[in-house]
N, C-alpha and C. Protein backbone atom coordinates (compact mmCIF):
# COMPACT_ATOMS: atom_id res chain seq x y z
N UNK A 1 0.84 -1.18 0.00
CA UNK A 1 0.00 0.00 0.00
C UNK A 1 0.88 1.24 0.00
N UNK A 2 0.70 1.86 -0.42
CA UNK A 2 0.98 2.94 -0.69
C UNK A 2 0.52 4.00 0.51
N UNK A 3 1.31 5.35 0.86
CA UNK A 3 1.21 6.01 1.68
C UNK A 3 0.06 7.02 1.47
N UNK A 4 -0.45 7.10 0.16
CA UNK A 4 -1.75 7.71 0.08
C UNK A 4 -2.98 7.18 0.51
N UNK A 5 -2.72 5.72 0.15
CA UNK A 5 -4.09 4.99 0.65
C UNK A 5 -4.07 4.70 1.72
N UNK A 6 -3.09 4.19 2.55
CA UNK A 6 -3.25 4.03 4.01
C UNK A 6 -3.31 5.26 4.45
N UNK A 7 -3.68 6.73 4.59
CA UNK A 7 -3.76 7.74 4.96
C UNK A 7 -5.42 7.70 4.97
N UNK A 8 -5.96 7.30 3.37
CA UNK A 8 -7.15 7.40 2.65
C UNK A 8 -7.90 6.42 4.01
N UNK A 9 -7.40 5.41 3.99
CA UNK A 9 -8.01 4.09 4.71
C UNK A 9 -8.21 4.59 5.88
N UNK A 10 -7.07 5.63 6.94
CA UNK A 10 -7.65 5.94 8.24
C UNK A 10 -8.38 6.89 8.27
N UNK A 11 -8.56 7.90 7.19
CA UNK A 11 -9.56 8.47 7.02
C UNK A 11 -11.18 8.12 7.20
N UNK A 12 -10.76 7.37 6.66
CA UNK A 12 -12.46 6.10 6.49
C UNK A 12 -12.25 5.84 7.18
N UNK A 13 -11.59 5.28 8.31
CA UNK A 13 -12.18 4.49 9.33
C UNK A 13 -13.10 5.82 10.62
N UNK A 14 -12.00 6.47 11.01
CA UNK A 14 -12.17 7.75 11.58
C UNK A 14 -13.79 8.40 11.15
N UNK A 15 -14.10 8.15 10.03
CA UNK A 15 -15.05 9.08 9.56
C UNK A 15 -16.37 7.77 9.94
N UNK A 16 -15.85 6.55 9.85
CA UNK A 16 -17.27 6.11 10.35
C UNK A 16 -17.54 5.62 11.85
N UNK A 17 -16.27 5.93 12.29
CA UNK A 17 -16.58 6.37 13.69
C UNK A 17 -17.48 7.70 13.66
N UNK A 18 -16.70 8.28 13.48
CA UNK A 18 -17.46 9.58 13.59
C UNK A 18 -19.21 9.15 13.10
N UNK A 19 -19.78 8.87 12.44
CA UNK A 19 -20.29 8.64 11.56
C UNK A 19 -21.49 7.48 13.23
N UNK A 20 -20.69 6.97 13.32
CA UNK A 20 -21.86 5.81 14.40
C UNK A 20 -21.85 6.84 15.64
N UNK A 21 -20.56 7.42 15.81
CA UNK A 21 -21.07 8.00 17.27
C UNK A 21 -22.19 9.35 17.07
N UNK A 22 -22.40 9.90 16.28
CA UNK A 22 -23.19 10.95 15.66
C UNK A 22 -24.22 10.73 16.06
N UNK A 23 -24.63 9.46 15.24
CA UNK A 23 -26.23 8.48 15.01
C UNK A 23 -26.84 7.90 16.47
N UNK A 24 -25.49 7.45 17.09
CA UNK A 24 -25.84 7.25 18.58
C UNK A 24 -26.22 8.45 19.63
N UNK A 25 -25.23 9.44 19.24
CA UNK A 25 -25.84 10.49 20.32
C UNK A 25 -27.20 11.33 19.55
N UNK A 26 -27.58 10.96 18.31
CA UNK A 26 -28.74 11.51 17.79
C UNK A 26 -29.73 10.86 18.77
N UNK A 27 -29.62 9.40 18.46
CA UNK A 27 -30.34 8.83 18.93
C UNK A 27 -31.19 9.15 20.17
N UNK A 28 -29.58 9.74 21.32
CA UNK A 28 -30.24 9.88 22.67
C UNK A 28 -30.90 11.02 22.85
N UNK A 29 -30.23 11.98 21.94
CA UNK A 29 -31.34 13.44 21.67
C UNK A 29 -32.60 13.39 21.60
N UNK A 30 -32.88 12.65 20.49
CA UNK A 30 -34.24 12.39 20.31
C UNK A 30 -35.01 12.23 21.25
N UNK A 31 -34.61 10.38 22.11
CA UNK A 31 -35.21 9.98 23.08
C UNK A 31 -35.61 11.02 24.32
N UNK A 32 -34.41 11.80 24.17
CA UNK A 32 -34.27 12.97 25.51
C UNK A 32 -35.53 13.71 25.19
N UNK A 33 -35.42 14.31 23.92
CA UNK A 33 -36.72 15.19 23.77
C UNK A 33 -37.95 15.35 23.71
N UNK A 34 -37.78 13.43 23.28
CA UNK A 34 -39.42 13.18 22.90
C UNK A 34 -39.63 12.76 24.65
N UNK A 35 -38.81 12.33 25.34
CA UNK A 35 -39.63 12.31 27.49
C UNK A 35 -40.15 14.00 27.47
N UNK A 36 -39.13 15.00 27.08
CA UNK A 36 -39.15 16.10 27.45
C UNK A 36 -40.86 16.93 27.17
N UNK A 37 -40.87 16.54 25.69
CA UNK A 37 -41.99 17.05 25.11
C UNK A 37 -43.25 16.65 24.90
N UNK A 38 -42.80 15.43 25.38
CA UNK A 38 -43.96 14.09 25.75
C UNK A 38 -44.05 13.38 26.54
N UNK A 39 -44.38 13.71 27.97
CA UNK A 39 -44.29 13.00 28.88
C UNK A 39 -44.94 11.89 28.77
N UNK A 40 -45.07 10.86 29.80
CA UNK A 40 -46.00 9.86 29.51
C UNK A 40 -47.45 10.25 29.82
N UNK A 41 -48.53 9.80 29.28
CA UNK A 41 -49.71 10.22 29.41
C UNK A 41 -49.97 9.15 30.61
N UNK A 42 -51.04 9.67 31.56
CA UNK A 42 -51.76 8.34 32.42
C UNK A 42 -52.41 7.96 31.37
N UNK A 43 -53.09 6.91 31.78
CA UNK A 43 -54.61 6.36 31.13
C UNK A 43 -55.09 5.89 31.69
N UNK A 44 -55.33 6.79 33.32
CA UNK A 44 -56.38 6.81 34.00
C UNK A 44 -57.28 8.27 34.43
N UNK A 45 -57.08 9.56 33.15
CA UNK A 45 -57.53 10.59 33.35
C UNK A 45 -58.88 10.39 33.38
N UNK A 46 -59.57 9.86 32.59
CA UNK A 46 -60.86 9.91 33.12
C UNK A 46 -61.69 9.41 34.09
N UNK A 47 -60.89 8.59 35.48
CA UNK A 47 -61.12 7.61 36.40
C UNK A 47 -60.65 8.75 37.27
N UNK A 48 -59.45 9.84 37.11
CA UNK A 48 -59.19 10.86 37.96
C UNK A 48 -60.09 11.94 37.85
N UNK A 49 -60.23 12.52 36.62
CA UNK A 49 -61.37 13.09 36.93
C UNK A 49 -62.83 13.21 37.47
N UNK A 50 -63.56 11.72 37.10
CA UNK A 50 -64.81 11.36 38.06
C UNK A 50 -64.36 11.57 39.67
N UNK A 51 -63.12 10.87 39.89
CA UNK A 51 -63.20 11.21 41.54
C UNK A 51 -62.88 12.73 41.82
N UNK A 52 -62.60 13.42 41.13
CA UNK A 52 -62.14 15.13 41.49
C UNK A 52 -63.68 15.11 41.51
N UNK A 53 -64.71 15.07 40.95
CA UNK A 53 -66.26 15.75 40.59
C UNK A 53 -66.14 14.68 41.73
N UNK A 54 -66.30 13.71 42.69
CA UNK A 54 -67.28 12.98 43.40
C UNK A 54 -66.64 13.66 44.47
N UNK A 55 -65.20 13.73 44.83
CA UNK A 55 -64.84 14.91 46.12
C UNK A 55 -65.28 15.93 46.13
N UNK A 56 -65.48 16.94 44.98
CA UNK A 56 -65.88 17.89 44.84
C UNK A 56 -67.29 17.92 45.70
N UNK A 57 -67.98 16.63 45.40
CA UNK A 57 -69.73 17.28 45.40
C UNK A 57 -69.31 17.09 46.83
N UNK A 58 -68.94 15.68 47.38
CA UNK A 58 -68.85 15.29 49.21
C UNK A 58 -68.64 16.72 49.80
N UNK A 59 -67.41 17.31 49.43
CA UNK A 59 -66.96 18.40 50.03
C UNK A 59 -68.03 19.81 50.56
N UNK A 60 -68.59 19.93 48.93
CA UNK A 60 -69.36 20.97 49.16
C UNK A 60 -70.81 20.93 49.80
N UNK A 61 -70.96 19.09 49.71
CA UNK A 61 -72.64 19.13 50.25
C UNK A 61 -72.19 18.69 52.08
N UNK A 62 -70.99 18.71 52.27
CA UNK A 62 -70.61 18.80 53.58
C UNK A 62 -70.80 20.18 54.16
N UNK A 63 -69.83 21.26 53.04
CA UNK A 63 -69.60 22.43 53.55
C UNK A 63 -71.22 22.72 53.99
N UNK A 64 -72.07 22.51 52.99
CA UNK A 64 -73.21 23.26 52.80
C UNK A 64 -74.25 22.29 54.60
N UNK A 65 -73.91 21.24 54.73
CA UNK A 65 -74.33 21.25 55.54
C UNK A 65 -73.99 21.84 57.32
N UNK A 66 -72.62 22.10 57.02
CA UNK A 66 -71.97 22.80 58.62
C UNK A 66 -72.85 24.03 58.63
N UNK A 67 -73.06 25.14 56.78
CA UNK A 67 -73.60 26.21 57.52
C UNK A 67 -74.38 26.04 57.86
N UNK A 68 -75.86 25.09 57.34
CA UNK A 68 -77.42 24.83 57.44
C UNK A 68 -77.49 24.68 59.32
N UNK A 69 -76.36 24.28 59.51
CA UNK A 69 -76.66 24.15 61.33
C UNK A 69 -76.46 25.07 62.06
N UNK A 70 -75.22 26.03 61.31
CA UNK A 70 -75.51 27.56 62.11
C UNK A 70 -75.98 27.76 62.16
């Protein structure tokens, strides 16, 4: 080989290093951004919300009964 091509050759190698570690830290970008920008959803919002409205009513037909006794 010649001193051009083995120059050429570590070139290439170097460059697909470069080349995987890029793709890998893309990778974790992504992942990073899409937790960031997308947390996980429950999929129990509408089982949380019925109980916010069923505390809600307890609460207030409580409140409403402390004043009725003043």
């Amino acid at each position: 080989m010649s001193k051009q091509e083995q120059e050429n050759e570590k070139r290439s190698s170097k460059g697909q290093d470069r080349d995987l570690l890029t793709a890998h830290m893309n990778a974790q970008l992504k992942e990073a951004r899409n937790q960031v920008a997308k947390p996980e959803k429950t999929k129990l919002t509408g089982y949380r919300l019925f109980g916010m409205i069923i505390s809600a009513v307890i609460i207030i037909s409580a409140l409403l009964a402390i004043f009725r006794l003043m």
